[in-house]
C-alpha atoms as a PDB file:
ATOM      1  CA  UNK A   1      90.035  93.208 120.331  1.00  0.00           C
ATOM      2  CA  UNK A   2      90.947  95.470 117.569  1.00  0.00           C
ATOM      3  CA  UNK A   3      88.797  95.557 114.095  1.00  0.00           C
ATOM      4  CA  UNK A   4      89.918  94.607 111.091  1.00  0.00           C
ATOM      5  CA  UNK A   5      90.340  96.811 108.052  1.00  0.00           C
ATOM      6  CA  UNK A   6      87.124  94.537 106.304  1.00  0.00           C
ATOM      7  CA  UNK A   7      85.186  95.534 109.537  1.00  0.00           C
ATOM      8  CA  UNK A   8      85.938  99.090 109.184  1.00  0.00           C
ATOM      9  CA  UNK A   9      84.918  99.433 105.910  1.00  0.00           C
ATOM     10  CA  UNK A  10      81.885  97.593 106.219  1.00  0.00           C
ATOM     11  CA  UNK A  11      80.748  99.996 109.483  1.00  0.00           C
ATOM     12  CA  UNK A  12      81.777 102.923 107.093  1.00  0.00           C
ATOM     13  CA  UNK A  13      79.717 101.396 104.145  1.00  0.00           C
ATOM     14  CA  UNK A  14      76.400 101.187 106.559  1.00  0.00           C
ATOM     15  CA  UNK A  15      77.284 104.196 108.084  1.00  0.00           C
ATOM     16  CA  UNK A  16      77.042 106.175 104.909  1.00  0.00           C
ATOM     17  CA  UNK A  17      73.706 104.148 103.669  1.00  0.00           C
ATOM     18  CA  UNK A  18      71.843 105.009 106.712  1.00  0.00           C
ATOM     19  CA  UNK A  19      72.626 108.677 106.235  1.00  0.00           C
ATOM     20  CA  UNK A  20      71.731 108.358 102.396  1.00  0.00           C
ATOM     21  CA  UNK A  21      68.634 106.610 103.047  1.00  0.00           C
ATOM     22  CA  UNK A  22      67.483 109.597 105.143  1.00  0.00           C
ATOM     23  CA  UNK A  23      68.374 112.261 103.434  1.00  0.00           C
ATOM     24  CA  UNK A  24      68.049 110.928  99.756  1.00  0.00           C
ATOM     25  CA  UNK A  25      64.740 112.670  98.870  1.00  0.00           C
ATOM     26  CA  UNK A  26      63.806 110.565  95.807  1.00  0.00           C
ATOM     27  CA  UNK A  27      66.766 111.767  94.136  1.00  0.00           C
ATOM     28  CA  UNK A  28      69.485 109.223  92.309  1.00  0.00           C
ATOM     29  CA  UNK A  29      72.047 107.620  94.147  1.00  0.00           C
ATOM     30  CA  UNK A  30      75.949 107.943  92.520  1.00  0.00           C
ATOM     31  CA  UNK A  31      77.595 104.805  94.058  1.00  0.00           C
ATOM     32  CA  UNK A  32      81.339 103.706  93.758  1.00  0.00           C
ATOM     33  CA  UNK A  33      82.929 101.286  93.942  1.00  0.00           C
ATOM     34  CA  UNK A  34      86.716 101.225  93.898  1.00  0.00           C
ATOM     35  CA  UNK A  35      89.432  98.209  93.512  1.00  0.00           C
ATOM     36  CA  UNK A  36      93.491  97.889  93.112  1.00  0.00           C
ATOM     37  CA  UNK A  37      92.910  97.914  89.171  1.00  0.00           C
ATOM     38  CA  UNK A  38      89.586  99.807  88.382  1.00  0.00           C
ATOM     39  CA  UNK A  39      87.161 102.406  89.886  1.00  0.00           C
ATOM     40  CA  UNK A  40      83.312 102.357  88.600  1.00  0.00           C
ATOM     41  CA  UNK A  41      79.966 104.025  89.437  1.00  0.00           C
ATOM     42  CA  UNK A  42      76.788 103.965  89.060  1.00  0.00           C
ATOM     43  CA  UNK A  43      73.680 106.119  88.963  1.00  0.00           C
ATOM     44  CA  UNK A  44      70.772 103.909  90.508  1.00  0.00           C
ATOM     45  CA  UNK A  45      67.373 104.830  91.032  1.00  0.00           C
ATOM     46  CA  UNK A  46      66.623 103.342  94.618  1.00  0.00           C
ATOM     47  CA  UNK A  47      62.919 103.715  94.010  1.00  0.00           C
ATOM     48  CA  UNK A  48      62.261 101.613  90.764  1.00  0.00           C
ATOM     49  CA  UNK A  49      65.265  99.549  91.168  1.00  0.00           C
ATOM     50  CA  UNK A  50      67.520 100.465  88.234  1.00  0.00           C
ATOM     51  CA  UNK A  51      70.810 101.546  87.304  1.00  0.00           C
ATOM     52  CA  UNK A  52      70.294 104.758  85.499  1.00  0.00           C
ATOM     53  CA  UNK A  53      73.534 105.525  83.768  1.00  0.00           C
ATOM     54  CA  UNK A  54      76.981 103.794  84.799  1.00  0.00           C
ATOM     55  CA  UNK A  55      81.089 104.085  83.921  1.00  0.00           C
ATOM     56  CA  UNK A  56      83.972 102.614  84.432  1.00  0.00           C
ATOM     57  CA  UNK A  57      87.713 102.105  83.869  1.00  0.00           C
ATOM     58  CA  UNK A  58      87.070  98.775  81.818  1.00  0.00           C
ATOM     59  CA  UNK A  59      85.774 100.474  79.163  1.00  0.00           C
ATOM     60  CA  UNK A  60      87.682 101.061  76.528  1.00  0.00           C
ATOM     61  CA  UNK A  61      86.328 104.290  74.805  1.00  0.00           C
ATOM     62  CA  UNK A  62      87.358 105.796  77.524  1.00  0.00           C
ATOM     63  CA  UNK A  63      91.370 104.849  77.060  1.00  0.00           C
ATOM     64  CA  UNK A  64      91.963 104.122  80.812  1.00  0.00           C
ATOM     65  CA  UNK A  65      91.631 100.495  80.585  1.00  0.00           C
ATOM     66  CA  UNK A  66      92.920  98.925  83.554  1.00  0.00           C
ATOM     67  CA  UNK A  67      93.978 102.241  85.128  1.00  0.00           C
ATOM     68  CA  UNK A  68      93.447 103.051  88.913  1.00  0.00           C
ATOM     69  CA  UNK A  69      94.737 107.066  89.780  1.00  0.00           C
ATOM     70  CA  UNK A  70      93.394 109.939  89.800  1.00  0.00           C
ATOM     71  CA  UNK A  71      93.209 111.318  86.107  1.00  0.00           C
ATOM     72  CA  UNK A  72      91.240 107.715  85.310  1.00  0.00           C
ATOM     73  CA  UNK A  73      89.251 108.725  88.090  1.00  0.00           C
ATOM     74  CA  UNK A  74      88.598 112.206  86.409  1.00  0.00           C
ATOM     75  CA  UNK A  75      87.531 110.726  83.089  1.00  0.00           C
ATOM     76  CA  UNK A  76      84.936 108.383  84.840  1.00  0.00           C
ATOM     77  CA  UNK A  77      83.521 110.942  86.857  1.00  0.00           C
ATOM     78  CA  UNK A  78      82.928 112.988  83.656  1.00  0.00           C
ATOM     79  CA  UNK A  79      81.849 110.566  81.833  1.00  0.00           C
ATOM     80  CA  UNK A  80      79.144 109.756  84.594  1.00  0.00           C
ATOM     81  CA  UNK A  81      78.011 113.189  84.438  1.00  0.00           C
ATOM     82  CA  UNK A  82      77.411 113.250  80.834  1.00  0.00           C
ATOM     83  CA  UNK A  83      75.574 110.104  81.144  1.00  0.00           C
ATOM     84  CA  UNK A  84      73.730 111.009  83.273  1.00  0.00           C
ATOM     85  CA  UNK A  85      73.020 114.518  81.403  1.00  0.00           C
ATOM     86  CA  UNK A  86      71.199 112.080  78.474  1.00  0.00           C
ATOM     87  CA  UNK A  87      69.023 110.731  81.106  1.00  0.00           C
ATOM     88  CA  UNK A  88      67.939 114.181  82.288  1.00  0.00           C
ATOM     89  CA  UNK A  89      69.486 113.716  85.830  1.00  0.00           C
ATOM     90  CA  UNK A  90      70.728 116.859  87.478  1.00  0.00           C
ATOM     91  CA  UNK A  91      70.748 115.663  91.209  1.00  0.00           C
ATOM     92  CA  UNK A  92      71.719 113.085  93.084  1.00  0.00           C
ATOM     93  CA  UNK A  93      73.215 111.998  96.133  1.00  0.00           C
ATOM     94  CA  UNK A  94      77.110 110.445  96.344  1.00  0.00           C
ATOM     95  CA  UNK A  95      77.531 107.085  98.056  1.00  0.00           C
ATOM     96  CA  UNK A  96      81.041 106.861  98.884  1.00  0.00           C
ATOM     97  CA  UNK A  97      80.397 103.399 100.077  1.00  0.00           C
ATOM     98  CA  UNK A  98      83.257 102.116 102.394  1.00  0.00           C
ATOM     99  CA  UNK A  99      85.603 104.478 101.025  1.00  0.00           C
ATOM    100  CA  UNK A 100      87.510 107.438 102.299  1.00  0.00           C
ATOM    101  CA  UNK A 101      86.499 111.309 100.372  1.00  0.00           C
ATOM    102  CA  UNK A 102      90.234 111.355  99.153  1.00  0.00           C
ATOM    103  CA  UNK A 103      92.370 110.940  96.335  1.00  0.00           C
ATOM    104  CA  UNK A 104      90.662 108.543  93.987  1.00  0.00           C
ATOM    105  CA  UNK A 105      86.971 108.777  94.944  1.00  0.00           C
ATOM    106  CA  UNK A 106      87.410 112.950  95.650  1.00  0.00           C
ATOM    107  CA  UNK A 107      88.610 113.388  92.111  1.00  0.00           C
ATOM    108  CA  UNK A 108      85.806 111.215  90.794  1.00  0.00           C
ATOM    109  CA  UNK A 109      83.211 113.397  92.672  1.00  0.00           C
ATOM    110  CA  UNK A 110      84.964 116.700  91.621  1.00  0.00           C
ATOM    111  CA  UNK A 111      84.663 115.881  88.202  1.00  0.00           C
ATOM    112  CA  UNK A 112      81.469 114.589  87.947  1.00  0.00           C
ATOM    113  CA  UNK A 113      80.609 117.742  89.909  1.00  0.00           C
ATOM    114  CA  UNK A 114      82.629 119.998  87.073  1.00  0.00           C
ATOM    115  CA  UNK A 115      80.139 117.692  84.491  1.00  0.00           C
ATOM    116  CA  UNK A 116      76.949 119.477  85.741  1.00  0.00           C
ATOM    117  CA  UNK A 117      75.601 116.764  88.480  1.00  0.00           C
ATOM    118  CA  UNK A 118      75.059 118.016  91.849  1.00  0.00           C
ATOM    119  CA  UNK A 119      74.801 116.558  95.394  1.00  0.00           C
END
C-alpha cells in the first residue's frame, strides 16, 4: 500500500521534531510553515511557551503580500532575523517541519542566516 503525500509529510514533520527535541539545548526554535500563497515563521521559545518574534508574507510592510518564491522567501527570512536581533536572540534551531531544505524554505534559512541568526 503506497503512502500518501499527507502521510509523508507528516512522518517528515515528526521526524524532524524528534531530532529537534534532542538536540535543541534550550535554544529557540525557527519554525515554518509554507502554503501555495504564503510562507511564515516563527521564533518560539519551547520552554515558556511563546512565540518570540514572527514574519510573514501577509504583511504588508514587507511588499510581498500574497507572494510565494524565493525572493519573498528572502525578505521573510531577513526580516525574522532582525526580529529576532531586538529580542536579543542569536541562536536557534530551524524546524523545517514537513518540508523539503530546497527552494523556498533554503532561501528563507539562507537569509535569515545572512541576518545574523545561527543554527
Amino acid at each position: 500500500m503506497a503512502n500518501s503525500k499527507r502521510d509523508l509529510f507528516v512522518k517528515r514533520r515528526l521526524r524532524v521534531r524528534n531530532k529537534l527535541r534532542k538536540t535543541q539545548n534550550g535554544r529557540p526554535r525557527l519554525s515554518v510553515h509554507r502554503s501555495n500563497k504564503n510562507i511564515s515563521v516563527q521564533l518560539i521559545d519551547d520552554e515558556r511557551g511563546i512565540t518570540i518574534a514572527s514574519a510573514s508574507t501577509l504583511e504588508p510592510a514587507l511588499g510581498v503580500v500574497g507572494k510565494n518564491n524565493k525572493e519573498a522567501a528572502a525578505k521573510v527570512g531577513a526580516a525574522i532575523a532582525e526580529r529576532a536581533k531586538k529580542a536579543k536572540v542569536t541562536e536557534c534551531t530551524f524546524d523545517r517541519g514537513g518540508f523539503l531544505y530546497h527552494g523556498k524554505v533554503k532561501a528563507l534559512a539562507d537569509a535569515a542566516r545572512e541576518g545574523g541568526l545561527k543554527f
